[in-house]
N, C-alpha and C. Protein backbone atom coordinates (compact mmCIF):
# COMPACT_ATOMS: atom_id res chain seq x y z
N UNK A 1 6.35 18.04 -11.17
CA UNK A 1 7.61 17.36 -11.08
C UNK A 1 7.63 16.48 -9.82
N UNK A 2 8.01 15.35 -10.64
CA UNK A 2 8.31 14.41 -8.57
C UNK A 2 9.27 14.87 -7.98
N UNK A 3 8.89 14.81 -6.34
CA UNK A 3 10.00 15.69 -6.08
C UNK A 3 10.62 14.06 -5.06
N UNK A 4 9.65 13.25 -4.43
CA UNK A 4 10.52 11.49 -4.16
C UNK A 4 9.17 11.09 -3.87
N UNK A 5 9.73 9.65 -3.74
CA UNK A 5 8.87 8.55 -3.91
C UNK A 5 9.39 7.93 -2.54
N UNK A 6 8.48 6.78 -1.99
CA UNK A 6 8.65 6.17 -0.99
C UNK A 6 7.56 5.27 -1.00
N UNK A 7 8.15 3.87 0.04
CA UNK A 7 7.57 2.80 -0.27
C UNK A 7 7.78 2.20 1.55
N UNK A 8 7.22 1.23 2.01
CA UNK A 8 7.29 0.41 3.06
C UNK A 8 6.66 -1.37 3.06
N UNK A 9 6.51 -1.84 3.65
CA UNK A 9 6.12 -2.70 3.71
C UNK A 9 6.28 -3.67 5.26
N UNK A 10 5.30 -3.99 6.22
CA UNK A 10 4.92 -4.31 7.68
C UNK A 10 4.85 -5.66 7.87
N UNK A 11 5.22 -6.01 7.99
CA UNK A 11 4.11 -7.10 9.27
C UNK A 11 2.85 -6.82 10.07
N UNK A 12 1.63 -7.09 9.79
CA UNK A 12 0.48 -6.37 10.81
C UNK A 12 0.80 -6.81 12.34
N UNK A 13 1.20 -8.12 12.68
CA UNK A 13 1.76 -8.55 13.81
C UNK A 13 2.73 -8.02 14.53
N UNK A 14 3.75 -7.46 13.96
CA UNK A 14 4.56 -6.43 14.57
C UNK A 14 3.94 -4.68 15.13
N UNK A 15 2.88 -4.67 14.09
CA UNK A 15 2.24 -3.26 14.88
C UNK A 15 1.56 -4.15 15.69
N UNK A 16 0.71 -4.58 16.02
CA UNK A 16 0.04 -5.33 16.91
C UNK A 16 0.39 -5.03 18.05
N UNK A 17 1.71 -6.31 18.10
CA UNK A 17 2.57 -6.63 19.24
C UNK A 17 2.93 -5.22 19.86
N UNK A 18 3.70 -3.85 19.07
CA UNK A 18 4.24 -2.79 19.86
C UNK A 18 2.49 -2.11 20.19
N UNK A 19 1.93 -1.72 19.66
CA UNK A 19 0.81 -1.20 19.92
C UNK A 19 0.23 -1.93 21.37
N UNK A 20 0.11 -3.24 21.26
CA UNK A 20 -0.39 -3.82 22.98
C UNK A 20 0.67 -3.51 23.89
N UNK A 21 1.68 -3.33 23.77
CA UNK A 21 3.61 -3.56 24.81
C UNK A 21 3.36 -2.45 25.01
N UNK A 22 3.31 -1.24 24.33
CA UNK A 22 3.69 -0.34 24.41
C UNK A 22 2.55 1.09 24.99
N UNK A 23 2.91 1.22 26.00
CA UNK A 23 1.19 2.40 26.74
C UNK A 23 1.74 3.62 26.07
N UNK A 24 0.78 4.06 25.44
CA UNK A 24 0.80 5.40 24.66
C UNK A 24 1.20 5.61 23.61
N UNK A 25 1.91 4.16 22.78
CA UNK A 25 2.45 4.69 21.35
C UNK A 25 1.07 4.56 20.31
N UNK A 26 0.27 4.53 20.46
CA UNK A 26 -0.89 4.49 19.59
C UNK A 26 -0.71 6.68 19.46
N UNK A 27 -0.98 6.87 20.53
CA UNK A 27 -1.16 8.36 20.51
C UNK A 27 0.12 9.18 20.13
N UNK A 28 1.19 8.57 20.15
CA UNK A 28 2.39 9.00 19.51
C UNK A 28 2.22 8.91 18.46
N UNK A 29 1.84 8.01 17.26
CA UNK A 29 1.88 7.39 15.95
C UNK A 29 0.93 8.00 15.24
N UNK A 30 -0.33 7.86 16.05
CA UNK A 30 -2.09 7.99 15.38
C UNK A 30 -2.77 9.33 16.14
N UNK A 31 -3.48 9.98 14.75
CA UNK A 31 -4.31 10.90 15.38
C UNK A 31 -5.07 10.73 16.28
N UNK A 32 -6.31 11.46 16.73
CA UNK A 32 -7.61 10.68 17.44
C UNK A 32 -8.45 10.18 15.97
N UNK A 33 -8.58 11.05 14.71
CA UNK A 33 -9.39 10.08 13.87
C UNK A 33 -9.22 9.08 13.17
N UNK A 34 -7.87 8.83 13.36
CA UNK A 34 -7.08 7.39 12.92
C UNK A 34 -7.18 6.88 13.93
N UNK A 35 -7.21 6.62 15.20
CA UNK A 35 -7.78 5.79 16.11
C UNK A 35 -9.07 5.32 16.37
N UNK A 36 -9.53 6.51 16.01
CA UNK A 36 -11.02 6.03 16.29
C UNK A 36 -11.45 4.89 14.47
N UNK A 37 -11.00 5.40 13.43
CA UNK A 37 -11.22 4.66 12.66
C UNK A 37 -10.48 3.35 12.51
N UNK A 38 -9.89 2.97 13.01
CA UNK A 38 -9.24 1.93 13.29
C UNK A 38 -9.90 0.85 14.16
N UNK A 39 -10.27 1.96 15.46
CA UNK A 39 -10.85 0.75 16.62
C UNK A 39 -12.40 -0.03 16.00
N UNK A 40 -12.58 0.60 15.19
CA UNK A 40 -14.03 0.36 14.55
C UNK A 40 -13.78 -0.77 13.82
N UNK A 41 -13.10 -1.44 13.10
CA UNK A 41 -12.83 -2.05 11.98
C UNK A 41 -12.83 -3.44 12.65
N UNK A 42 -13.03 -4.80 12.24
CA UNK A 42 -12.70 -5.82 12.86
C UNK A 42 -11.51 -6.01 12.90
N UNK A 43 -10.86 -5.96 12.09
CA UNK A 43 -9.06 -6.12 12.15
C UNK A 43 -8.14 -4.77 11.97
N UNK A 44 -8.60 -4.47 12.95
CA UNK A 44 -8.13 -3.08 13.42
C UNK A 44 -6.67 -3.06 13.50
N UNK A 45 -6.12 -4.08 13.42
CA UNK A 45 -4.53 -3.82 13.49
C UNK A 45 -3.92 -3.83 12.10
N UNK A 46 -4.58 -4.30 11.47
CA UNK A 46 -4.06 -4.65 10.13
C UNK A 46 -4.52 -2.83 9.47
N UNK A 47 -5.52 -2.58 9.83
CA UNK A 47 -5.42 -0.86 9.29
C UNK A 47 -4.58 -0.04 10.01
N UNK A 48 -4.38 -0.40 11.32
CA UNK A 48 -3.32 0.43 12.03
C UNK A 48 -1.95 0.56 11.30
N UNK A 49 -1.54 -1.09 11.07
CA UNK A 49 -0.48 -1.42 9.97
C UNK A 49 -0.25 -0.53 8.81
N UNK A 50 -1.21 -0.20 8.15
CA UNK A 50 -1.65 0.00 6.87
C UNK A 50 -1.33 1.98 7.29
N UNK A 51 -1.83 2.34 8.35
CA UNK A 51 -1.22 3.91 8.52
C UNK A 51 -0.10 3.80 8.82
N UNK A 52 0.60 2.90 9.63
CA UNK A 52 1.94 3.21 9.99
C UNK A 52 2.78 2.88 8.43
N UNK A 53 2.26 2.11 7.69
CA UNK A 53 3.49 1.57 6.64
C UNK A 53 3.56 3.35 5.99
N UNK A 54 2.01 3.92 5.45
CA UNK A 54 1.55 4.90 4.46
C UNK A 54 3.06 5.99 5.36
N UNK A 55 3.19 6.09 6.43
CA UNK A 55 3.54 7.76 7.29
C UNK A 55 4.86 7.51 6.87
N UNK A 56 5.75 5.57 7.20
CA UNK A 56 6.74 5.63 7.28
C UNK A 56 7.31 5.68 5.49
N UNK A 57 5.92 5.63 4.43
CA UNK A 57 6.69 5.57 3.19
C UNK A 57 6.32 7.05 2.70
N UNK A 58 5.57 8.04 3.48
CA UNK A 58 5.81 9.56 3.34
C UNK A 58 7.46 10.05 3.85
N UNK A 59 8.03 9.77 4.72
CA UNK A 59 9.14 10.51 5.48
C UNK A 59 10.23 9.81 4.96
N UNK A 60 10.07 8.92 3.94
CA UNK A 60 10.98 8.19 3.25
C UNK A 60 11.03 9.17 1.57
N UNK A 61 9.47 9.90 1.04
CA UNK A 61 9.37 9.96 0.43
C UNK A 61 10.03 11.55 0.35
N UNK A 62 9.68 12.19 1.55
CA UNK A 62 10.49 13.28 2.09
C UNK A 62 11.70 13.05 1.98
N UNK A 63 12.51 12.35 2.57
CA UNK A 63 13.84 12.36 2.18
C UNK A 63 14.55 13.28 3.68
N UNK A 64 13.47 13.03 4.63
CA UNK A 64 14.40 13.74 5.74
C UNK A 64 14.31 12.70 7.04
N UNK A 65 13.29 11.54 6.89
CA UNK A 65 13.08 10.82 8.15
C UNK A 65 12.41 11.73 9.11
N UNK A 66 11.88 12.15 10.24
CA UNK A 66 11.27 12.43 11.25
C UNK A 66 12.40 13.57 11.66
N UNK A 67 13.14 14.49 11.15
CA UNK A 67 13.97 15.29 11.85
C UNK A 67 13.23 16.33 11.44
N UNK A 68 13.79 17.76 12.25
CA UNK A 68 13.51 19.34 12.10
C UNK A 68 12.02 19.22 12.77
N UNK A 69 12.07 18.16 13.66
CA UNK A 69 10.71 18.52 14.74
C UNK A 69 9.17 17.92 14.27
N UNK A 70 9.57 17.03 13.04
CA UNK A 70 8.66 15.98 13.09
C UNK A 70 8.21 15.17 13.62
N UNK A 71 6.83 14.94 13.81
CA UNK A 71 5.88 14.17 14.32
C UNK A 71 4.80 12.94 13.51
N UNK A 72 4.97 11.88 13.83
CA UNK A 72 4.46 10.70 13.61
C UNK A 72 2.98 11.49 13.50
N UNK A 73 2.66 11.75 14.43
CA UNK A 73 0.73 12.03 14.56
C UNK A 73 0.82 13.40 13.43
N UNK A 74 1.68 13.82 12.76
CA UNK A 74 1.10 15.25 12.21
C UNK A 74 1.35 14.50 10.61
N UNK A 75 1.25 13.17 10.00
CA UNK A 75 0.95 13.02 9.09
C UNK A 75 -0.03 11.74 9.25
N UNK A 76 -1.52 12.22 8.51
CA UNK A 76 -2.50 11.88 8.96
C UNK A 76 -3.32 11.17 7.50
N UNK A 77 -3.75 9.65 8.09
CA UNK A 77 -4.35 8.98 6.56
C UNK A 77 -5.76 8.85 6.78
N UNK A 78 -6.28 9.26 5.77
CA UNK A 78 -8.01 9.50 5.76
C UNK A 78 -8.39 9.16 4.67
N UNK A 79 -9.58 8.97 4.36
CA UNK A 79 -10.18 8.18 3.74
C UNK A 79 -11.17 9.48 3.04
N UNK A 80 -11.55 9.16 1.82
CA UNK A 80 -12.47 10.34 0.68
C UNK A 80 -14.33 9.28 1.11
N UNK A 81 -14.42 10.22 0.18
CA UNK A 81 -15.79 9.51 0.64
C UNK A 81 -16.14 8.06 -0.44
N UNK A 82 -15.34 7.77 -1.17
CA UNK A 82 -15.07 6.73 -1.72
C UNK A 82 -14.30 5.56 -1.34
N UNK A 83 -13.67 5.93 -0.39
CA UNK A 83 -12.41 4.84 0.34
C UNK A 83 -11.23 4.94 -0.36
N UNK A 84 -10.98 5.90 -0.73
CA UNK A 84 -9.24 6.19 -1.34
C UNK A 84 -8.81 7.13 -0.11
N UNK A 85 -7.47 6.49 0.15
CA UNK A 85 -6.75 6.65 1.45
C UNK A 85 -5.99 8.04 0.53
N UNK A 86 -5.93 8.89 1.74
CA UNK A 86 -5.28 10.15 1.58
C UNK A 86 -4.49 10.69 2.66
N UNK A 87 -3.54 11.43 2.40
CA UNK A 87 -2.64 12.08 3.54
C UNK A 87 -2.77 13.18 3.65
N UNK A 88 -2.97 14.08 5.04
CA UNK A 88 -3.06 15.02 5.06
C UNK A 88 -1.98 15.33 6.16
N UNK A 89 -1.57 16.80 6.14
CA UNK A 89 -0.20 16.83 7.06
C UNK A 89 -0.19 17.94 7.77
N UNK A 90 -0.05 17.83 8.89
CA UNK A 90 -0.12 19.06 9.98
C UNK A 90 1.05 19.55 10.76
N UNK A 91 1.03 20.85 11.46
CA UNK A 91 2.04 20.92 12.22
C UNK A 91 3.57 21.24 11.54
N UNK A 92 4.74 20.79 12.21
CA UNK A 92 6.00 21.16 11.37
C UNK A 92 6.32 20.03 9.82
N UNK A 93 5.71 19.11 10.08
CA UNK A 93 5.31 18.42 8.45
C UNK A 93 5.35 19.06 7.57
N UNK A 94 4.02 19.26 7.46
CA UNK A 94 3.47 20.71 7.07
C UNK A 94 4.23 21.68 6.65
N UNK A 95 4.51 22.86 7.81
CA UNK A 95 5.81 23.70 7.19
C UNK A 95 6.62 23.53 6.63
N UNK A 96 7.28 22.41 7.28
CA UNK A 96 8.33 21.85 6.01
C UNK A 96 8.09 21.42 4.22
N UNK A 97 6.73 21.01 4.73
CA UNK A 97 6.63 21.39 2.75
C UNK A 97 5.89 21.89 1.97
N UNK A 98 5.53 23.19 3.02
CA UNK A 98 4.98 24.55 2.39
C UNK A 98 6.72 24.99 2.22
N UNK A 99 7.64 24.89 2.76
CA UNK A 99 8.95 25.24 2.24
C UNK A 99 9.09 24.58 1.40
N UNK A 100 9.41 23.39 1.30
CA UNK A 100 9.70 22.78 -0.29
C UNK A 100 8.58 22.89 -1.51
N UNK A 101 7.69 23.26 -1.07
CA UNK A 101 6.77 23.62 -2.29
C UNK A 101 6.28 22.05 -3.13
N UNK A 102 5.96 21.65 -2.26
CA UNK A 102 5.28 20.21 -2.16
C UNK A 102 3.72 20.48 -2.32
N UNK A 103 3.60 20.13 -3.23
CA UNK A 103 2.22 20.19 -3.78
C UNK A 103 1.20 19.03 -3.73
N UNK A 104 1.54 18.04 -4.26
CA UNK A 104 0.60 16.84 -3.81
C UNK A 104 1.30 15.39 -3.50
N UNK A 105 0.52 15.18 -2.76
CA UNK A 105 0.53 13.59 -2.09
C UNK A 105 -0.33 12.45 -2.26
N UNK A 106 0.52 11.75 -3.32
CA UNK A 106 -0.25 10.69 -3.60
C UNK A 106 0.26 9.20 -2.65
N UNK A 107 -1.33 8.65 -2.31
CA UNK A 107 -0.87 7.22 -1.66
C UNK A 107 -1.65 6.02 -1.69
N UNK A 108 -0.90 4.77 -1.78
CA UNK A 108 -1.54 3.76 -2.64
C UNK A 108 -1.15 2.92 -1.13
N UNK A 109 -1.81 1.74 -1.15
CA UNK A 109 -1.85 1.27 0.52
C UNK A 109 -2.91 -0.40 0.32
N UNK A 110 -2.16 -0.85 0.18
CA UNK A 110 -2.58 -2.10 -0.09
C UNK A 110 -2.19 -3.14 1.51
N UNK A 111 -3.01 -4.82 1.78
CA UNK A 111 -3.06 -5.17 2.23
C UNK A 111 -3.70 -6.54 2.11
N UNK A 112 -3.02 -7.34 2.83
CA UNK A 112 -3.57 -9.03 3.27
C UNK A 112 -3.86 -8.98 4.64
N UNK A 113 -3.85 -10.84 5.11
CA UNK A 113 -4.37 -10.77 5.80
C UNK A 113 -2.82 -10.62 7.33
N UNK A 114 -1.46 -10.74 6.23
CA UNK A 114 -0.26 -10.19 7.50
C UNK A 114 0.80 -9.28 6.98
N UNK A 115 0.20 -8.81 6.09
CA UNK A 115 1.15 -8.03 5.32
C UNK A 115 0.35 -6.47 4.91
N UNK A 116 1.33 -5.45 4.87
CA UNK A 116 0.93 -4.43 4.34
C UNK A 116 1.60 -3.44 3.61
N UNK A 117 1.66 -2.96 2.93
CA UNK A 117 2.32 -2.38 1.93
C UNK A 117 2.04 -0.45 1.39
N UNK A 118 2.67 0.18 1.22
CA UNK A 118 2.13 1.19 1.32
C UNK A 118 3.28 2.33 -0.16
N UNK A 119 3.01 3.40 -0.66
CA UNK A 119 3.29 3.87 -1.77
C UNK A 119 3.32 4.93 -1.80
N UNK A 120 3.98 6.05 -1.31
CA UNK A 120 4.01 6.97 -1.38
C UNK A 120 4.81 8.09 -2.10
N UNK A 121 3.57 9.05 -3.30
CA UNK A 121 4.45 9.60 -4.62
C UNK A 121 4.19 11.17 -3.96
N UNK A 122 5.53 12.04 -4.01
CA UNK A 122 4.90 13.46 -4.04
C UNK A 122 5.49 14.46 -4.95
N UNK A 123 4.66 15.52 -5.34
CA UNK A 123 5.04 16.09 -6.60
C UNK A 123 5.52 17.61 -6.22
N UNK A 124 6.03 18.45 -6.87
CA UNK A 124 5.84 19.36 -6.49
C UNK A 124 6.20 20.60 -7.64
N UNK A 125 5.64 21.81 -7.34
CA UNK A 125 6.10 22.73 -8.63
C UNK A 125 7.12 23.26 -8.75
């Protein structure tokens, strides 16, 4: 059963811009292996983009926004060994939907060269 859906859509230039302004919101936002996979990339901002749209169209998809002690860094986008982007979720995330009985997380995460877009479906029993 779906239990919500969520969607976003960025500017890569706007993560950019706060990511350089801003000392330490990379480590607020991004794990260390979303950073490190990021800094690797030539257009490393445009994937940075591309995690921030995926987290902000999970907590949309949640239906609670970042409250009850949520954390930006404890929902985490990784890659299969195919390159399908996946979420994995740690911390009070996490608990929170081992309580709702949230079963899977699906996420679709598309991108140009200033835009990014992101899709987030979750199901649950």
């Amino acid at each position: 059963m779906i239990f919500g859906i969520g969607t976003d859509i960025i500017y890569v230039e706007t993560v950019k811009r706060e990511l350089t302004r801003q000392s330490g919101l990379k480590q607020q936002l991004f794990t260390e292996t979303e950073i490190s996979y990021c800094e690797a990339k030539k257009y490393k901002y445009q994937h940075y983009a591309a995690r921030y749209a995926a987290k902000e169209a999970f907590f949309k998809a949640i239906g609670t926004g970042w409250r009850f002690g949520m954390r930006w860094n404890e929902v985490e986008v990784v890659n299969d060994d195919l390159g399908k982007p996946e979420i994995k979720i740690h911390g009070a995330v996490k608990q929170y939907a081992q309580k709702m009985n949230l079963d899977r997380i699906l996420l679709s995460i598309s991108h140009i060269k200033e835009l990014v877009n992101a899709l987030v479906l979750i199901e649950r029993t």
